[in-house]
Protein backbone atom coordinates (compact mmCIF):
# COMPACT_ATOMS: atom_id res chain seq x y z
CA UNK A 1 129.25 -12.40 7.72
CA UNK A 2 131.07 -12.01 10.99
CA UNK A 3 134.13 -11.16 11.81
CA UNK A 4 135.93 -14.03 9.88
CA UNK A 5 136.11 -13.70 5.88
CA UNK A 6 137.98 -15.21 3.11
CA UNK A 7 138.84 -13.84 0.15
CA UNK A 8 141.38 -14.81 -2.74
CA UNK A 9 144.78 -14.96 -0.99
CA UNK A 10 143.44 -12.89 2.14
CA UNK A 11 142.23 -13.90 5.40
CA UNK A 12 140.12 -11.33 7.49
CA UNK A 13 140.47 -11.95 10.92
CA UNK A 14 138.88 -9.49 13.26
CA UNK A 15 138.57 -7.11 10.32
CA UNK A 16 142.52 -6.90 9.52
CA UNK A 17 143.87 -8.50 6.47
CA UNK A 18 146.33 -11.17 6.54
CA UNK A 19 147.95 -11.68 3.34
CA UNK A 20 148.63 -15.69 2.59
CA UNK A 21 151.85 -16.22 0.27
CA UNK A 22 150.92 -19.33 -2.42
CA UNK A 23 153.33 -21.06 -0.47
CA UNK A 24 150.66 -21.42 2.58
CA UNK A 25 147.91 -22.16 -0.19
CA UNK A 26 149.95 -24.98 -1.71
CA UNK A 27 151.07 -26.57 1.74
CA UNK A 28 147.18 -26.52 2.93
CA UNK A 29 146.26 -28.54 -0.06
CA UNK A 30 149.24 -30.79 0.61
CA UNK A 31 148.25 -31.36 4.20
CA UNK A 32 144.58 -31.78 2.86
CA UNK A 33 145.29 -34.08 0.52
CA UNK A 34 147.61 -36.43 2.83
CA UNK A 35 144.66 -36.56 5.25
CA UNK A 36 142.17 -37.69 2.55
CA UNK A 37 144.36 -40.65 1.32
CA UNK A 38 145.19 -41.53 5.09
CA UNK A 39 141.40 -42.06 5.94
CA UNK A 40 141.27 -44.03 2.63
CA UNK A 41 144.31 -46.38 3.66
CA UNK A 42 142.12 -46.72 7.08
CA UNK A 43 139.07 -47.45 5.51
CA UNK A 44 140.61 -49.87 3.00
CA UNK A 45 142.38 -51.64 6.18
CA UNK A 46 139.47 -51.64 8.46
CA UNK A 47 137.04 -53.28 5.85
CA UNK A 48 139.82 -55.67 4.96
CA UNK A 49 140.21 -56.80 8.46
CA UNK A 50 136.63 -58.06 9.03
CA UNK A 51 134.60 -61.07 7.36
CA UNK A 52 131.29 -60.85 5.05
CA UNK A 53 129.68 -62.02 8.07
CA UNK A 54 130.42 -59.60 10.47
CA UNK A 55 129.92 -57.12 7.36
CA UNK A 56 126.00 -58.13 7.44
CA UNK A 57 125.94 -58.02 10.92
CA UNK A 58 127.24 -54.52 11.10
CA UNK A 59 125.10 -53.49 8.42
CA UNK A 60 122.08 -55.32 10.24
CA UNK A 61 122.97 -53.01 13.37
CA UNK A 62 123.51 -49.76 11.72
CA UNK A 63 120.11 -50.14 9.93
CA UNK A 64 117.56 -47.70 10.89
CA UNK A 65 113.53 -48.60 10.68
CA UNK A 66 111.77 -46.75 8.17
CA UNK A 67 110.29 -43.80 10.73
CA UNK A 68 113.04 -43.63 13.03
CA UNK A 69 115.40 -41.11 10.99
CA UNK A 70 116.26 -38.58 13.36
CA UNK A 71 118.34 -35.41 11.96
């Protein structure tokens, strides 16, 4: 698995556990959840801020030809 594993409240890093207090746990999630509504207020804004018809002209330029999917 490498030298990186997680594990309930323990970080391996280069095979030497790290204990992680709730407190770290509880911020993360914080952070993590900040982040998520901050790319929804962005998202939200940015569709806002254009018309339906530049909507169906973006959506007319992002379309992809049936064939042409590339992964």
């Amino acid at each position: 698995m490498g030298d990186r594993r997680r594990a309930e409240g323990v970080v391996l890093l280069g095979g030497g556990p790290v204990a992680r207090g709730a407190g770290v746990a509880a911020r993360g999630d914080e952070v993590a959840g900040a982040r998520k509504a901050a790319e929804l207020r962005l998202y939200v804004a940015l569709a806002d801020a254009i018309t339906a018809e530049q909507a169906d002209e973006l959506r007319k330029i992002l379309k992809v030809p049936e064939g042409k999917h590339r992964s």
